[in-house]
C-alpha atoms as a PDB file:
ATOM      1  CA  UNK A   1      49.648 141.876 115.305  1.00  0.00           C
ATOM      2  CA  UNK A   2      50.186 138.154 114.317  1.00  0.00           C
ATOM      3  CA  UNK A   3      48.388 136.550 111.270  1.00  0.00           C
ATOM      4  CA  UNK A   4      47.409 133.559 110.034  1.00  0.00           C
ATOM      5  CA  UNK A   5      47.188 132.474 106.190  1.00  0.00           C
ATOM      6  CA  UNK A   6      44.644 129.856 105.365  1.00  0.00           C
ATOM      7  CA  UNK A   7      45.358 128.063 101.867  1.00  0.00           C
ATOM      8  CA  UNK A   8      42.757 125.591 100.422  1.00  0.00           C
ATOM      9  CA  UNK A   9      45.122 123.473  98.456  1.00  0.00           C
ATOM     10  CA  UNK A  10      45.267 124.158  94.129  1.00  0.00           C
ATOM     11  CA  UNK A  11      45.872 125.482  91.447  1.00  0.00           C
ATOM     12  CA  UNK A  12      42.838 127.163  91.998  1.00  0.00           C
ATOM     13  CA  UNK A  13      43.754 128.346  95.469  1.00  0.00           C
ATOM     14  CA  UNK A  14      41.639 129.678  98.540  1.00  0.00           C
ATOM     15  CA  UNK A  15      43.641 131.974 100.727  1.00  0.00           C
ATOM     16  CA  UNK A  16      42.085 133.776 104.152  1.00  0.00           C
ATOM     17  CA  UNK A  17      44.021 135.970 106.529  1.00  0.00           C
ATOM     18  CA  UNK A  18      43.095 136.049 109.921  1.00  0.00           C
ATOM     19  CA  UNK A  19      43.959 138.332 112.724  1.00  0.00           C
ATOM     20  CA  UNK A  20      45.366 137.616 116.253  1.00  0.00           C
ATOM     21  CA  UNK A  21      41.690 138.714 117.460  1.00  0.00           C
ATOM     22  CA  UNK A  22      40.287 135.513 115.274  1.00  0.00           C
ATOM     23  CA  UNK A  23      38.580 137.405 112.708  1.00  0.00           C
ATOM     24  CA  UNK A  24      38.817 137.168 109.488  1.00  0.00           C
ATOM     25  CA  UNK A  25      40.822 140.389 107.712  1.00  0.00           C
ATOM     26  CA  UNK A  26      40.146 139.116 103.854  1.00  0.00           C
ATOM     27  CA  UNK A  27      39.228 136.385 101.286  1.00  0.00           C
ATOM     28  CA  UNK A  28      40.008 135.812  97.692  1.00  0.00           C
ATOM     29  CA  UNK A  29      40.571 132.794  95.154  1.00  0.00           C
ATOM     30  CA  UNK A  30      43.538 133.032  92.690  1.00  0.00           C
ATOM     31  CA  UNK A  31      44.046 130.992  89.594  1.00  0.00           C
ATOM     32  CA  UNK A  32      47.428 130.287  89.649  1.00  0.00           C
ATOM     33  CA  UNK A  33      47.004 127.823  86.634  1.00  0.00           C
ATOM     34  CA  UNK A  34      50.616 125.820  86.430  1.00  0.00           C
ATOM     35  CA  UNK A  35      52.599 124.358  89.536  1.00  0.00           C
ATOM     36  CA  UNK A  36      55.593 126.891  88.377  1.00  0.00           C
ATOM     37  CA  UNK A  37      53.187 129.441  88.348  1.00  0.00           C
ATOM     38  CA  UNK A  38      52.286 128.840  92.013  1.00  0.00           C
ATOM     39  CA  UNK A  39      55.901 128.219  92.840  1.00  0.00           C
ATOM     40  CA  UNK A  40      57.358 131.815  91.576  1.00  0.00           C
ATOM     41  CA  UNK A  41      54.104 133.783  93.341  1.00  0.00           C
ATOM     42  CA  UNK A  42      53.970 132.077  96.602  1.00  0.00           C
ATOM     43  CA  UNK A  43      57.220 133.231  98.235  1.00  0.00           C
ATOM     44  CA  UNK A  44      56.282 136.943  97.670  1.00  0.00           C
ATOM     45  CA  UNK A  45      52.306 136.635  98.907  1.00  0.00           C
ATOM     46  CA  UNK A  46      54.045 135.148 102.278  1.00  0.00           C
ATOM     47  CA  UNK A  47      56.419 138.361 102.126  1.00  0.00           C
ATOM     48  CA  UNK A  48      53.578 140.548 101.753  1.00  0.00           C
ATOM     49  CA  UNK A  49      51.527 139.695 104.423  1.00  0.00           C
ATOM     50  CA  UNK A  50      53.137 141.494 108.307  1.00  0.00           C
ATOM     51  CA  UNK A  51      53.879 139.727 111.573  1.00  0.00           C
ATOM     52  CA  UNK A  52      52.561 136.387 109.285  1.00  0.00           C
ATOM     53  CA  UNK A  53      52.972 133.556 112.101  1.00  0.00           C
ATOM     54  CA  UNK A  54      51.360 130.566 111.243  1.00  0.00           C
ATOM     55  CA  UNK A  55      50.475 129.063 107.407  1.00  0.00           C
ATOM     56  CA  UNK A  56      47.347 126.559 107.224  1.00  0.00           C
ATOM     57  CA  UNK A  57      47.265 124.160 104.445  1.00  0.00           C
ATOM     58  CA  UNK A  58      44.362 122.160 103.860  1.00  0.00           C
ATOM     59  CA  UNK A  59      45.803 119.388 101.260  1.00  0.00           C
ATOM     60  CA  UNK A  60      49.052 117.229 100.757  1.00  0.00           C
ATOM     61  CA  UNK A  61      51.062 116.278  98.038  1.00  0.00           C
ATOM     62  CA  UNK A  62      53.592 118.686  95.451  1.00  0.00           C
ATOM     63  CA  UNK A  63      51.376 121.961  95.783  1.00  0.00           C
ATOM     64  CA  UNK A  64      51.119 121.454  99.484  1.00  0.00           C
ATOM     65  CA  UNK A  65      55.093 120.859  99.908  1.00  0.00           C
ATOM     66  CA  UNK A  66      55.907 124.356  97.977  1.00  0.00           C
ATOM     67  CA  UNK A  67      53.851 126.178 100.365  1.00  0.00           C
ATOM     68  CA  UNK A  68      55.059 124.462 103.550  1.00  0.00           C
ATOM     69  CA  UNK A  69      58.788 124.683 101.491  1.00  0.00           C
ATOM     70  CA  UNK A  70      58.984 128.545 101.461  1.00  0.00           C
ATOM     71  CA  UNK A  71      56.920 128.748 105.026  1.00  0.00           C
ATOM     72  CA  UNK A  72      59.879 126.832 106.662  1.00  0.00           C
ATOM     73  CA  UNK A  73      61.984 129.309 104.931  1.00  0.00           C
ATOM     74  CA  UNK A  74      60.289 132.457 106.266  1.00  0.00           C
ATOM     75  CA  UNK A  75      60.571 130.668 109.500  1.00  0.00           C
ATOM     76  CA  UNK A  76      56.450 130.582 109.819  1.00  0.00           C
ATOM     77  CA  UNK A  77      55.015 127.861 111.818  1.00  0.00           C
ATOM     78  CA  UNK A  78      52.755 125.396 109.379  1.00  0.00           C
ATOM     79  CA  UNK A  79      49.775 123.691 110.158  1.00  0.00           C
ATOM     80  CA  UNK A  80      48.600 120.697 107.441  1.00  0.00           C
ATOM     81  CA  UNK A  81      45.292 119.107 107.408  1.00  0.00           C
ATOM     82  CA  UNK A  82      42.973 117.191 105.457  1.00  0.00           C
ATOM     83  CA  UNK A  83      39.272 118.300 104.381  1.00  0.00           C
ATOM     84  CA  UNK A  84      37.853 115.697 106.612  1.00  0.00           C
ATOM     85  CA  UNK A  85      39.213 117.682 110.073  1.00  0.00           C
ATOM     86  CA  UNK A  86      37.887 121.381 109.486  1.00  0.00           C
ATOM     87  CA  UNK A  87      34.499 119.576 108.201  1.00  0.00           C
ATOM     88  CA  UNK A  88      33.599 117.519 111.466  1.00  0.00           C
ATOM     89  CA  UNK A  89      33.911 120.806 113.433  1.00  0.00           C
ATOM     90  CA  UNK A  90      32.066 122.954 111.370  1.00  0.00           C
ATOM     91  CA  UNK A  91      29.634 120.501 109.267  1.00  0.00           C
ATOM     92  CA  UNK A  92      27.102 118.368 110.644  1.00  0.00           C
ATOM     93  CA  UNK A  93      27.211 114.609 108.703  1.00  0.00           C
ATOM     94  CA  UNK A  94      23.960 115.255 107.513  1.00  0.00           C
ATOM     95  CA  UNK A  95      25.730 118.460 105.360  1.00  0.00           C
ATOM     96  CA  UNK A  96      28.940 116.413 103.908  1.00  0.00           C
ATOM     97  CA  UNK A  97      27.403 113.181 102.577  1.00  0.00           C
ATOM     98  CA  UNK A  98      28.628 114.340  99.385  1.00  0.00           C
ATOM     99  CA  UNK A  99      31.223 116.820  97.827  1.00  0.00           C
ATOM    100  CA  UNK A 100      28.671 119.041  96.288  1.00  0.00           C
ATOM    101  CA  UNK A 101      26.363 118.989  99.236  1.00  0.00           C
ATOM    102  CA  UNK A 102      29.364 120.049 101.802  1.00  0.00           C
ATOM    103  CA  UNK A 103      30.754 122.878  99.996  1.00  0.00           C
ATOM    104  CA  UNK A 104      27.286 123.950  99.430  1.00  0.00           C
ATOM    105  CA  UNK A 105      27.045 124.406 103.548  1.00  0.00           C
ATOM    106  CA  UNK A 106      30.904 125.528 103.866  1.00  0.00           C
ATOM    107  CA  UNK A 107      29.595 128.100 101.446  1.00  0.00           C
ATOM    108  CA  UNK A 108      26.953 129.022 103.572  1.00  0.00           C
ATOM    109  CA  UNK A 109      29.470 128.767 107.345  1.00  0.00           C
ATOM    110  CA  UNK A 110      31.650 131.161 105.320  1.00  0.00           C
ATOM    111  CA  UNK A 111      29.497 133.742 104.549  1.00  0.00           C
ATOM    112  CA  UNK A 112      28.310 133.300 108.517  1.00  0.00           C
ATOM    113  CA  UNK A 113      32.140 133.690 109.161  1.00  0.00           C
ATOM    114  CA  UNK A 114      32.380 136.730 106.910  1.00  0.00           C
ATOM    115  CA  UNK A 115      29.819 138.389 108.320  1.00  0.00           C
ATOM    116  CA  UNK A 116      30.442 137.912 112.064  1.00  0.00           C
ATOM    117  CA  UNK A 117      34.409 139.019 111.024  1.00  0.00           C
ATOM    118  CA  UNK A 118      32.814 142.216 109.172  1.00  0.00           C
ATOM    119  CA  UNK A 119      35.075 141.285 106.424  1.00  0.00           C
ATOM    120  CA  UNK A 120      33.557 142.832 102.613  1.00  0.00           C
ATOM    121  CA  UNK A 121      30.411 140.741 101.763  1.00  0.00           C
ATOM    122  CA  UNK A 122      31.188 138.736  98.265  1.00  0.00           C
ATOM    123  CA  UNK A 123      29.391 139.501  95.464  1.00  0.00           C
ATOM    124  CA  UNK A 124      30.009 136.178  94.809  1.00  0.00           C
ATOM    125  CA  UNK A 125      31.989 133.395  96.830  1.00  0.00           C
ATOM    126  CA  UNK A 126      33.842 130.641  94.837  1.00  0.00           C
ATOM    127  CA  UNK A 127      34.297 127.434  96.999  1.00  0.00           C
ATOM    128  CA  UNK A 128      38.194 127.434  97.103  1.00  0.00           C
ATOM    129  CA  UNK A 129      38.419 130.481  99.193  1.00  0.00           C
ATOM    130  CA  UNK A 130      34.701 129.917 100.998  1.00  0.00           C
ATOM    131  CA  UNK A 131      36.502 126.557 102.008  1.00  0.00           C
ATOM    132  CA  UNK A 132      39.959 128.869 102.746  1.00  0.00           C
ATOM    133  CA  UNK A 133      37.902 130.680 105.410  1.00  0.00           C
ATOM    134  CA  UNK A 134      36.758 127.507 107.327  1.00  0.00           C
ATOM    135  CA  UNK A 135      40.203 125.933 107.228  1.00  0.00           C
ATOM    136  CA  UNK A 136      41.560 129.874 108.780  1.00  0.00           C
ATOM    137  CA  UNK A 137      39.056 129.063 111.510  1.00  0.00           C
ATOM    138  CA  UNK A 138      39.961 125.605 112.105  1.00  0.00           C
ATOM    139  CA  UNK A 139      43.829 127.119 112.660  1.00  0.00           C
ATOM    140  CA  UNK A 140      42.141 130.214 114.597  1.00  0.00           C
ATOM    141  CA  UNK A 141      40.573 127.467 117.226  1.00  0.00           C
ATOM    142  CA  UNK A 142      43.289 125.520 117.241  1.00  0.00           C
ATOM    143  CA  UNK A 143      45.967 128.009 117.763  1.00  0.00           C
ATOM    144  CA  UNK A 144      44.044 128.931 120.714  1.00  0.00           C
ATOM    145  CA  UNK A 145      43.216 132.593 119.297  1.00  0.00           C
ATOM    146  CA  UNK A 146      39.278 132.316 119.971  1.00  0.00           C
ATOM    147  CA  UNK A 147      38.426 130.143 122.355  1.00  0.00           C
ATOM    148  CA  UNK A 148      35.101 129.090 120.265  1.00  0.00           C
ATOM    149  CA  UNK A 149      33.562 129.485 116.969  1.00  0.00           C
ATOM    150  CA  UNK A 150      30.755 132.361 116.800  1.00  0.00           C
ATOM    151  CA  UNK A 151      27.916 131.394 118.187  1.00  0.00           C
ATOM    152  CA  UNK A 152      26.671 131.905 114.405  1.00  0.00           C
ATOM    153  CA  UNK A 153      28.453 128.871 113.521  1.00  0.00           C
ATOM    154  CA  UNK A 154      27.295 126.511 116.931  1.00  0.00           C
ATOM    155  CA  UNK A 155      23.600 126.302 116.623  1.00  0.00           C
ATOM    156  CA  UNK A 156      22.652 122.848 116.466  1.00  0.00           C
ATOM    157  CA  UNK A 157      26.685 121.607 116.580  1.00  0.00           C
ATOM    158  CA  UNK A 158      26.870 120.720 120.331  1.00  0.00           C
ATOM    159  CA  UNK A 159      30.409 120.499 121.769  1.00  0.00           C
ATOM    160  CA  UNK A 160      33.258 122.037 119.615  1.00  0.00           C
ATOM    161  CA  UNK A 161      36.041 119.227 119.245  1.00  0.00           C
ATOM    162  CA  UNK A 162      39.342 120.283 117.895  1.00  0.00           C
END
């Protein structure tokens, strides 16, 4: 089965790993507190995750470039985007007119997401890896692995544009 890895760019990082079926398999956020620090760990989380196909990072600059680095050196495809592009699929405006306000309702599509994957509920969801799970469905859709979002996420979002 192929998988895709969905980082939300930090030092406080977001990862979700999808399945070829679309769903989401887990979440977490890890403090990886120093760009060395982040450096030394990701090469063995991309080892330790099978048949891992594609890598979505949501961010750019040094911390983006390790993870695309050691991607291109495990020979797994890479998808980059900003915040903006996962947001105007799953957000209405109304929900992003500011920071705290959109990762208040990515918070909220997440926990849609995690329950329509029947991934473990969280006790509690921090925003790096509730933001992680959007930008995994963002590269789920786009990869052409679901066709749509679930329905749970379209209610009042029209037309899905990718």
């Amino acid at each position: 089965m192929n998988h895709l890895l969905a980082v939300d760019m930090g030092l406080r990082t977001g990862l979700a790993l999808y399945g070829r079926d679309g769903r989401l398999i887990w979440y977490r956020s890890q403090n990886f507190g120093s760009a060395p620090r982040l450096r030394r760990a990701v090469p063995g989380i991309l080892r330790d995750i099978p048949a891992l196909t594609c890598l979505v990072v949501e961010g750019s600059g040094p911390l983006a470039e390790i993870w695309k680095k050691e991607a291109q050196r495990f020979g797994i495809r890479t998808l980059q985007l900003g915040a903006e592009a996962w947001r105007k699929v799953f957000l209405l405006p109304r929900e992003q007119r500011t920071g705290a306000e959109a990762k208040r309702h990515a918070d909220e599509a997440a926990r849609q997401v995690i329950a329509w994957s029947g991934a473990p509920r969280p006790t509690s969801l921090r925003h790096d890896a509730a933001e992680a799970v959007l930008v995994g469905l963002w590269g789920v859709l786009k990869l052409g692995w679901l066709e749509e979002p679930p329905d749970a996420l379209r209610s009042g979002r029209g037309q899905i544009n990718l």
